[in-house]
C-alpha atoms as a PDB file:
ATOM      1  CA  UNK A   1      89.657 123.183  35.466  1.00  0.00           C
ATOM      2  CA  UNK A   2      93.317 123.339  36.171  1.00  0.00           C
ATOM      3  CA  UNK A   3      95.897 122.333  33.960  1.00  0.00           C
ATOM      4  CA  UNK A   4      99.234 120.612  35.133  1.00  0.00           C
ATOM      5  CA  UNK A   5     102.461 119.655  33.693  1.00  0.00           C
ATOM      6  CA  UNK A   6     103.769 116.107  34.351  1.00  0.00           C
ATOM      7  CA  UNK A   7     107.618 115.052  33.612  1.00  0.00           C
ATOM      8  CA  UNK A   8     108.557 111.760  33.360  1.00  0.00           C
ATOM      9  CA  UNK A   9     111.381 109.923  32.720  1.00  0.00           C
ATOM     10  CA  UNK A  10     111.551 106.248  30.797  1.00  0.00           C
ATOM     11  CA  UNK A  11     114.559 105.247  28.447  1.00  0.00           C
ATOM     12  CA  UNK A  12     116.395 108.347  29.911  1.00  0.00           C
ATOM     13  CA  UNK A  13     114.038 110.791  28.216  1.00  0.00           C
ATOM     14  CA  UNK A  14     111.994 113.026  29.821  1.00  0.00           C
ATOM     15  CA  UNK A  15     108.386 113.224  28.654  1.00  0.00           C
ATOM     16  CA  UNK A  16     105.783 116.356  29.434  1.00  0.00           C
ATOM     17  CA  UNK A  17     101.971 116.206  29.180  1.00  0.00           C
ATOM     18  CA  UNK A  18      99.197 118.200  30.145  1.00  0.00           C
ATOM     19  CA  UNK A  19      97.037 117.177  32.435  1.00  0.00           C
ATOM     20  CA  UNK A  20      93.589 118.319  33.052  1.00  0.00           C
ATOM     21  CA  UNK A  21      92.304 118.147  36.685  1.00  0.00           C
ATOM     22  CA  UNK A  22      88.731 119.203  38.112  1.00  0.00           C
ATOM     23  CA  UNK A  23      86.775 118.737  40.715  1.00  0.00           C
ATOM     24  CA  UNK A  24      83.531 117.114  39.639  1.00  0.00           C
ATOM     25  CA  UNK A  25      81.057 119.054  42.147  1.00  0.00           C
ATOM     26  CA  UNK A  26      77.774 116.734  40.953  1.00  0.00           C
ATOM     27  CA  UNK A  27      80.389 113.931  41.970  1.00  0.00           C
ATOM     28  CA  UNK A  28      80.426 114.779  45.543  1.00  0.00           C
ATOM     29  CA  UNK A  29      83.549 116.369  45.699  1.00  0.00           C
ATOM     30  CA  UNK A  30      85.470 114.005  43.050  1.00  0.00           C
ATOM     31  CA  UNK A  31      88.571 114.894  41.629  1.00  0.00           C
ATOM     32  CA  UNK A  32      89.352 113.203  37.901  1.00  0.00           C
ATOM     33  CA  UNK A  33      92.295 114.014  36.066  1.00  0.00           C
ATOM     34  CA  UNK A  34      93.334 112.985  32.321  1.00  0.00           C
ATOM     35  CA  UNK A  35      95.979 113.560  29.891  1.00  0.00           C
ATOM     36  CA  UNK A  36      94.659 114.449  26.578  1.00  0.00           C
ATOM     37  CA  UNK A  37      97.639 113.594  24.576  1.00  0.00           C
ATOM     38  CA  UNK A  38      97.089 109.791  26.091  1.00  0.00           C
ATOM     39  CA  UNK A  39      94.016 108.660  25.088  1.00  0.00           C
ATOM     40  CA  UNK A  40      91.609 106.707  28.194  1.00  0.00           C
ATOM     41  CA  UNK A  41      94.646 107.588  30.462  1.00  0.00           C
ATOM     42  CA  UNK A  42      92.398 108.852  33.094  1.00  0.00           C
ATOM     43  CA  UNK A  43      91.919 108.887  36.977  1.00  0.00           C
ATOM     44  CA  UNK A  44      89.506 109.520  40.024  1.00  0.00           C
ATOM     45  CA  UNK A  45      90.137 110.213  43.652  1.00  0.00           C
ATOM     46  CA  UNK A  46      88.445 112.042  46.234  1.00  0.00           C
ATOM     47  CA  UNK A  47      91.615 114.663  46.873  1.00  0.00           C
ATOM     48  CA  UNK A  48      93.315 116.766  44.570  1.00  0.00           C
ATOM     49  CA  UNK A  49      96.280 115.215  45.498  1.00  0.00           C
ATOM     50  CA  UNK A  50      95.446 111.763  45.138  1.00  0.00           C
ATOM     51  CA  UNK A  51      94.058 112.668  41.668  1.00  0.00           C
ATOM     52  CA  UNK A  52      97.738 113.784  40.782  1.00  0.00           C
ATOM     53  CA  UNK A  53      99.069 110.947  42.301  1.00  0.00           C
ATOM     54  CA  UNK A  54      96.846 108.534  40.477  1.00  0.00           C
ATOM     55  CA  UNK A  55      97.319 110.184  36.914  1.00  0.00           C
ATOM     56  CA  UNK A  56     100.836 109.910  37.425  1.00  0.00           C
ATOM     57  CA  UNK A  57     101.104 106.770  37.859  1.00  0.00           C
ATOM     58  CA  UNK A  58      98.571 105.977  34.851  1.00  0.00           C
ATOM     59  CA  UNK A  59     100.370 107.747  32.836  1.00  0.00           C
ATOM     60  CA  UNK A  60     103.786 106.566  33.403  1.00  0.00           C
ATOM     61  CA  UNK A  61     102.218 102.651  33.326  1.00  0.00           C
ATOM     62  CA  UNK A  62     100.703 104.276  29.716  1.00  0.00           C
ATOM     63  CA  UNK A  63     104.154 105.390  28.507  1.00  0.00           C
ATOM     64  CA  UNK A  64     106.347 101.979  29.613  1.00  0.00           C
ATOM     65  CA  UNK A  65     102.870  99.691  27.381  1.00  0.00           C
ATOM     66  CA  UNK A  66     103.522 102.333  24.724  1.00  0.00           C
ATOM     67  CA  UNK A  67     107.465 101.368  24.802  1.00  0.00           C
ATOM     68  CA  UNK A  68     107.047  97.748  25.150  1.00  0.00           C
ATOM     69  CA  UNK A  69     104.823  97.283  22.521  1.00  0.00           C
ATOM     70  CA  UNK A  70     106.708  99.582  20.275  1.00  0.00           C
ATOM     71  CA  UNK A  71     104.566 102.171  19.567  1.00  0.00           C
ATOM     72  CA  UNK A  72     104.946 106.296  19.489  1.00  0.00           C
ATOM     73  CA  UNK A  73     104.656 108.134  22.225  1.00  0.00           C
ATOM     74  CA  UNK A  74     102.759 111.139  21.380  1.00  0.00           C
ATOM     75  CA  UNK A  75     104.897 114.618  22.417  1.00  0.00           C
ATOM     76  CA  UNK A  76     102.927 117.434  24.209  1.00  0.00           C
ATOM     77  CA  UNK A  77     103.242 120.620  21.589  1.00  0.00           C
ATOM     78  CA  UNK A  78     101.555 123.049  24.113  1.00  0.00           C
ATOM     79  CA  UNK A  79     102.617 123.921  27.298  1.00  0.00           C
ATOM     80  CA  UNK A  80     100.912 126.957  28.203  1.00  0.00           C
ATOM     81  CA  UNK A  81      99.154 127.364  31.120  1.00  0.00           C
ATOM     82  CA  UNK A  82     100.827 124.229  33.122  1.00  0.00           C
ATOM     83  CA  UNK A  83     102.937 123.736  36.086  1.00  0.00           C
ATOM     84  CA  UNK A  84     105.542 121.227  37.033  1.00  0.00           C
ATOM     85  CA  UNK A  85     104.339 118.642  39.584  1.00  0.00           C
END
């Protein structure tokens, strides 16, 4: 398992989660990706890349549902072991 760093930017604040990514080998090869701080935000693709893609944009569409329906957005407290995509 490999853990990421994603920055993103809504209401001019930039937001940082972890993001777990393996390759599911009993999958065929299939990459999923989640961010534990986000609940069900989740994703599947057969690339690592396209994984990162995907989770990206899940959890960016997460954060804007979390602003529009007025609700927290959690804040990452750990960092460690994560690099900036």
């Amino acid at each position: 398992m490999t853990n990421h760093k994603v920055n993103w930017r809504a209401k001019m604040k930039t937001y940082i989660f972890r993001i777990e990514l393996e390759e599911e080998e009993e999958e065929d090869g299939v990459w999923t990706a989640a961010v534990p701080a986000l609940p069900g935000c989740n994703a599947w693709a057969n690339t690592k890349e396209e994984a990162l893609t995907a989770i990206q944009e899940n959890t960016k569409a997460y954060i804007e549902t979390l602003i529009e329906d007025g609700l927290p957005i959690p804040e990452e407290k750990d960092h460690h072991n994560c690099i900036s995509i």
